[in-house]
Every structure is written in structure tokens, then in C-alpha cells.
Protein backbone atom coordinates (compact mmCIF):
# COMPACT_ATOMS: atom_id res chain seq x y z
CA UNK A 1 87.66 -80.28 73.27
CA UNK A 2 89.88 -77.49 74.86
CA UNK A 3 93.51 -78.23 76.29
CA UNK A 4 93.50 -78.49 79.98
CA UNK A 5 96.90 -79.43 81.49
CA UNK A 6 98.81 -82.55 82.16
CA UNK A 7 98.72 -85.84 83.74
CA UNK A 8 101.02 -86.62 86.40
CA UNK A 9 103.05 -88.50 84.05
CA UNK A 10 103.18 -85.40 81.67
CA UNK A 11 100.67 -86.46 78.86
CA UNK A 12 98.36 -83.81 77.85
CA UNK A 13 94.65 -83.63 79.26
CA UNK A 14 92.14 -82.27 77.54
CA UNK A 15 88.47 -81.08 78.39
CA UNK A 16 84.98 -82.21 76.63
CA UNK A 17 83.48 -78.75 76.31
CA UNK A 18 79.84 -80.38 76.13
CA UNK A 19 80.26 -83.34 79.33
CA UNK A 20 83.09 -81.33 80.90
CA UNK A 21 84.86 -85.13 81.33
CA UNK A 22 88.56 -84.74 81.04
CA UNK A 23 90.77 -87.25 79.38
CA UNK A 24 94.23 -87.66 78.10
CA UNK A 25 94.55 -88.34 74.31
CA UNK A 26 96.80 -91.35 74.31
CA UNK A 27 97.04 -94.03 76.97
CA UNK A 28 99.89 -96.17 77.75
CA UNK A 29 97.65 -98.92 79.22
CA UNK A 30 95.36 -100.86 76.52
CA UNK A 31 92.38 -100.95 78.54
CA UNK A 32 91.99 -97.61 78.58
CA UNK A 33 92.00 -97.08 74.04
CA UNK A 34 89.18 -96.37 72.59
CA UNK A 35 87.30 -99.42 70.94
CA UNK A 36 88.71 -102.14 73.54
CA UNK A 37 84.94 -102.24 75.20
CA UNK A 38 83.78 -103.23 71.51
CA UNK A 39 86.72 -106.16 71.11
CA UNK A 40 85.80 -107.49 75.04
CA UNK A 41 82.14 -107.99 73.65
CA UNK A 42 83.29 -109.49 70.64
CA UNK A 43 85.71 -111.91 72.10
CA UNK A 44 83.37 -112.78 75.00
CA UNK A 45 80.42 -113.90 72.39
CA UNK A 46 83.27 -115.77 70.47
CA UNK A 47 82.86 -117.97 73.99
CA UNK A 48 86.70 -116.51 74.38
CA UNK A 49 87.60 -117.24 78.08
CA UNK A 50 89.23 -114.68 80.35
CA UNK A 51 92.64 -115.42 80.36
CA UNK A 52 92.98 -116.06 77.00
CA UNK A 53 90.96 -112.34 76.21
CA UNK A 54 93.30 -110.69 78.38
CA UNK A 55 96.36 -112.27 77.27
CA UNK A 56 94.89 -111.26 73.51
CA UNK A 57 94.48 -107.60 74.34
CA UNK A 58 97.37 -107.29 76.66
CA UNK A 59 95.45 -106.18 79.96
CA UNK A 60 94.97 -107.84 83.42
CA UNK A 61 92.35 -110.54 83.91
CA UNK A 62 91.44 -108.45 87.15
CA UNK A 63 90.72 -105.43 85.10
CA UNK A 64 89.05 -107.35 82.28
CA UNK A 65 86.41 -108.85 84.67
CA UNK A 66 85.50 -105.79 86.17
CA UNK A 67 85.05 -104.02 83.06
CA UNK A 68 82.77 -107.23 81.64
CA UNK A 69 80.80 -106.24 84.81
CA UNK A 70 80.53 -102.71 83.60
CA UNK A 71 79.35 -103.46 80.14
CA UNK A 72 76.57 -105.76 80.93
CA UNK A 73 75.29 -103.08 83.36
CA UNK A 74 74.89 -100.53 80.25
CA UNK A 75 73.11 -103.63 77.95
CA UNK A 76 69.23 -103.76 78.03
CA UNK A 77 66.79 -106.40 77.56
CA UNK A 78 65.59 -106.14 73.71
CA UNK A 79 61.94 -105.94 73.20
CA UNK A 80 59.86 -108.98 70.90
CA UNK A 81 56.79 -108.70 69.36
CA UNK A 82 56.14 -112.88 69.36
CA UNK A 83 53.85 -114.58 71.79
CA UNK A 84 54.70 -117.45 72.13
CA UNK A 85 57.98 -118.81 73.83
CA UNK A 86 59.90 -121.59 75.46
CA UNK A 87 61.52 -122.17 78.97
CA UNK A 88 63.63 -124.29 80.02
CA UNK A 89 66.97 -124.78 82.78
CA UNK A 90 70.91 -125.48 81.77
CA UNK A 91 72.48 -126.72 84.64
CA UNK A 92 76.48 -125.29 85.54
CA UNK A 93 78.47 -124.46 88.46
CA UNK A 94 79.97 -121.74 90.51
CA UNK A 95 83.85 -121.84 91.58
CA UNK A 96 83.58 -125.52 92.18
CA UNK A 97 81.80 -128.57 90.07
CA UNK A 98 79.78 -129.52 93.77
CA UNK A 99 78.26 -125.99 93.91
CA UNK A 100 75.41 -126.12 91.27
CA UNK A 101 73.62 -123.31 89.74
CA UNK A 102 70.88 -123.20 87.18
CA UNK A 103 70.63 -121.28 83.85
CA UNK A 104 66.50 -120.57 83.57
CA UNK A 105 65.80 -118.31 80.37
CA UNK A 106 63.04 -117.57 78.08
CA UNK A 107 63.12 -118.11 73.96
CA UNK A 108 61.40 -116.69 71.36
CA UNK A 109 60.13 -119.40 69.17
CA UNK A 110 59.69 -117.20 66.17
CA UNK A 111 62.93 -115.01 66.20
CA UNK A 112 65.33 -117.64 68.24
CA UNK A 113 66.31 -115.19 70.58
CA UNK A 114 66.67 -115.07 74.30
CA UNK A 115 63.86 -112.69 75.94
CA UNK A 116 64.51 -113.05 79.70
CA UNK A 117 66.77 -115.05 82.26
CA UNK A 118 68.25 -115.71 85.76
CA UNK A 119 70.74 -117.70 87.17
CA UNK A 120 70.13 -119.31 91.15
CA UNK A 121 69.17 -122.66 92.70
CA UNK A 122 66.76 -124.77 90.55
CA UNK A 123 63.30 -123.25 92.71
CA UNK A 124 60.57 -121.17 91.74
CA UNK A 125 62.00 -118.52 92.73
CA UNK A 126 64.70 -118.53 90.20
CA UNK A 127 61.81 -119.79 87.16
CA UNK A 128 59.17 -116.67 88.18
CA UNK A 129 61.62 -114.16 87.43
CA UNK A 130 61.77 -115.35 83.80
CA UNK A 131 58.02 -116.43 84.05
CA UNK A 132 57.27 -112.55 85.06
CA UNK A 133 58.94 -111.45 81.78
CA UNK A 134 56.77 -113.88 79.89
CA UNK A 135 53.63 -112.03 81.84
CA UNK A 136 53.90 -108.76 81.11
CA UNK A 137 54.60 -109.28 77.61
CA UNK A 138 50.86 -111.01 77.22
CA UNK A 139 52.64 -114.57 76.62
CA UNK A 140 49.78 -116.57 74.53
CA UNK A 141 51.79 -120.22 74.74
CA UNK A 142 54.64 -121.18 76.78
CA UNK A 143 56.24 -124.51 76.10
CA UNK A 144 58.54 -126.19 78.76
CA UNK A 145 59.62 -129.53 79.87
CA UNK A 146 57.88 -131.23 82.06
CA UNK A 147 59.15 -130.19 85.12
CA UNK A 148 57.00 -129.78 87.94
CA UNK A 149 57.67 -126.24 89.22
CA UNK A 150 55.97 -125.03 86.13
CA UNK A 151 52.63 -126.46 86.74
CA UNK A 152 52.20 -124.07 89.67
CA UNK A 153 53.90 -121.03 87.91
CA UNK A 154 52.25 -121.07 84.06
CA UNK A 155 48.59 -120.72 83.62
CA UNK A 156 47.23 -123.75 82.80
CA UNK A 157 45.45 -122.27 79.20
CA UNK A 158 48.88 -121.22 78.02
CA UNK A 159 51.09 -123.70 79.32
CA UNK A 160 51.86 -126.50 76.40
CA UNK A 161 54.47 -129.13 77.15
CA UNK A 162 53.88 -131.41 74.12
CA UNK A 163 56.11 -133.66 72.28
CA UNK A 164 59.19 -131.42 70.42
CA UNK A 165 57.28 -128.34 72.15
CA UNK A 166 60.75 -127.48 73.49
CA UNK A 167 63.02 -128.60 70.35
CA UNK A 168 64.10 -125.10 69.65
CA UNK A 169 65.31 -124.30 73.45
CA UNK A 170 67.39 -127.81 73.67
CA UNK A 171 68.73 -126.64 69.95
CA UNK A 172 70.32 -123.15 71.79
CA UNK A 173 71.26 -125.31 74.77
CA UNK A 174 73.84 -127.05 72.67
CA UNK A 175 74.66 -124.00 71.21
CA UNK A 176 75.52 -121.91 73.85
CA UNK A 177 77.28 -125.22 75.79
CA UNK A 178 79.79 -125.09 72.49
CA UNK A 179 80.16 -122.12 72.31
CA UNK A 180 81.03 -120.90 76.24
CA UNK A 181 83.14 -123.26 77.58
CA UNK A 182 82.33 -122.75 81.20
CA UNK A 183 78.91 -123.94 80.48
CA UNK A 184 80.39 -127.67 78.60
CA UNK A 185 79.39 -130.43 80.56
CA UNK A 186 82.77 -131.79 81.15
CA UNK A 187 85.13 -128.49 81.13
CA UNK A 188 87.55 -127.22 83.39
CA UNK A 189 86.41 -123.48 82.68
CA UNK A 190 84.29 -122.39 85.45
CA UNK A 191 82.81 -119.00 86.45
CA UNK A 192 84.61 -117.68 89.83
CA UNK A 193 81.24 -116.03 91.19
CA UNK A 194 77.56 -115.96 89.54
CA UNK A 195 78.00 -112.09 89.24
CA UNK A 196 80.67 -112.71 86.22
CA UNK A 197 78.15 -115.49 85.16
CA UNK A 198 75.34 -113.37 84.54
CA UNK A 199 77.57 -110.41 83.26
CA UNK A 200 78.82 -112.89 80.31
CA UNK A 201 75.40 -114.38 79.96
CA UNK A 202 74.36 -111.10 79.27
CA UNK A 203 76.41 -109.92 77.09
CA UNK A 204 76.26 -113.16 75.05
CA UNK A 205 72.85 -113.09 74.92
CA UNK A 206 72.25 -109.13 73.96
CA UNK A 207 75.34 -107.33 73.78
């Protein structure tokens, strides 16, 4: 990097010679150091709530949702090599406890890990867009509940919903109820909009 003036509050600027992105060395304001995207993802799988992250790294709540935003636009689904998976719903709310909203995702039965989900009204809309995951990777078994949307959206020569079929699933629903707070059935954490929801979800589940 290459000098290139000052900052209108006299810090020195410098230039990337490779991006050509300019930047000042030092920043007054902690959001801006270098690492603090690395700490938000940390705290946030910790199930760390938003206040209490920005109160820890000393920047506004306003600034630390936006940049949660940010970071689960740059995370990518991880690829899984397993066939066979289980589906199933984790009900929560948005802004207030009357306005419900539904977790759907997808599990991997071998590896434990999440593989697709979507957050909406409990309908089949919200259920095919984790269900389309589950096609394109060639699913070979998918084990839910017994809920009846399913019938209509699994093929009936992979769709299983036998007795502890779904024990792993209701296993990570516990899980992820004690460890994000705004997901405990009685809490009074709550996501402000499903937009934050998903961002969080998303970096809990793959960041």
C-alpha cells in the first residue's frame, strides 16, 4: 500500500495498490478494526443477543445489525455428500409473540449439520424451498413428522416418517432453542424483523 492523503479528521489514508480501495490505518470507531466481523460471528453463535454484543464490543446496536446483515450475505450454503436427511419446523415469532413464524430446515443425519432452510408462515410454500434443496442433491430418504404438507411435497418412495425417524432433528431443536434465546419458548428476546432472523440463522448455522 502507497500513502495517499488524509481523512477529514487528519488520519492518514492509504491506497491498496492491487484493489485500489483506500483506507485509513487506525480507526477511532471499533466497528471499523480489523477482526471485529470475526468476534460478531463468534458472539452471535455463542447465542449472544444484540445488545449485549454491542455493549461487549463498544459499537451501536444499529450498526451491529446491519453489519450481521452483511456477513450472512457473504456465507454460502456448505455442500454434503449424505443422502439421507430430516425435516422438520421450530415455531418463533417476529416483533411480537401473536405474529408467528416458522423455522423449516433440512439435517443431515450422518454429519448433524443443517443443509438447507427458510423462515415464513407454516405452508408449502415455506417447506418446498427446503424440500428443493433436498431434490437436487438426489435425497434417497427423508424423515419428517407427520405433518400433512409433506405427503404432497416428498415422494412417496423416499419419504419415511417412522418411529424416532426424526430423533436427531428434535435433538438440534433443543439445541439451538438453548442456545439462541430468541428462539426459547418462553423468552423475552425476539427478532425485530425476519430479515435479522434469517441473517443470525445463517450465520449460526454456517458461518
Amino acid at each position: 500500500r502507497v500513502k495517499d492523503g488524509r481523512q477529514n479528521n487528519g488520519r492518514q489514508r492509504y491506497k491498496c495498490k492491487s484493489c485500489h480501495r483506500k483506507q485509513q490505518a487506525l480507526y477511532s470507531y471499533n466497528a471499523y478494526q480489523k477482526g471485529i466481523n470475526d468476534e460478531i460471528v463468534t458472539l452471535t453463535k455463542e447465542g449472544v443477543g444484540i445488545r449485549s454484543t454491542a455493549r461487549i464490543l463498544n459499537i451501536s446496536p444499529t450498526t451491529l445489525l446491519s453489519r450481521i446483515v452483511q456477513i450472512a450475505h457473504t456465507i454460502s450454503r456448505p455442500r454434503h455428500q449424505s443422502k439421507n436427511y430430516e425435516v422438520d419446523e421450530i415455531k418463533s415469532f417476529v416483533r411480537r409473540k401473536s405474529k408467528h413464524i416458522w423455522i423449516a430446515y433440512a439435517l443431515d443425519r450422518k454429519s448433524k449439520q443443517v443443509v438447507s432452510y427458510n423462515i415464513g408462515p407454516r405452508t408449502n410454500a415455506t417447506l418446498n424451498v427446503v424440500l428443493e434443496t433436498l431434490r437436487l442433491s438426489d435425497a434417497k430418504r427423508v424423515y419428517t413428522d407427520r405433518l400433512r404438507n409433506y405427503r404432497s411435497l416428498i415422494e412417496t418412495k423416499i419419504h419415511r416418517t417412522s418411529l424416532y425417524g426424526t430423533n436427531h432433528i428434535e435433538r438440534h431443536n433443543l439445541t439451538i432453542r438453548t442456545h439462541l434465546k430468541r428462539l426459547a419458548r418462553k423468552t423475552i428476546c425476539f427478532s425485530r424483523s425476519a430479515v435479522i432472523l434469517s441473517a443470525i440463522l445463517k450465520i449460526y448455522f454456517w458461518g
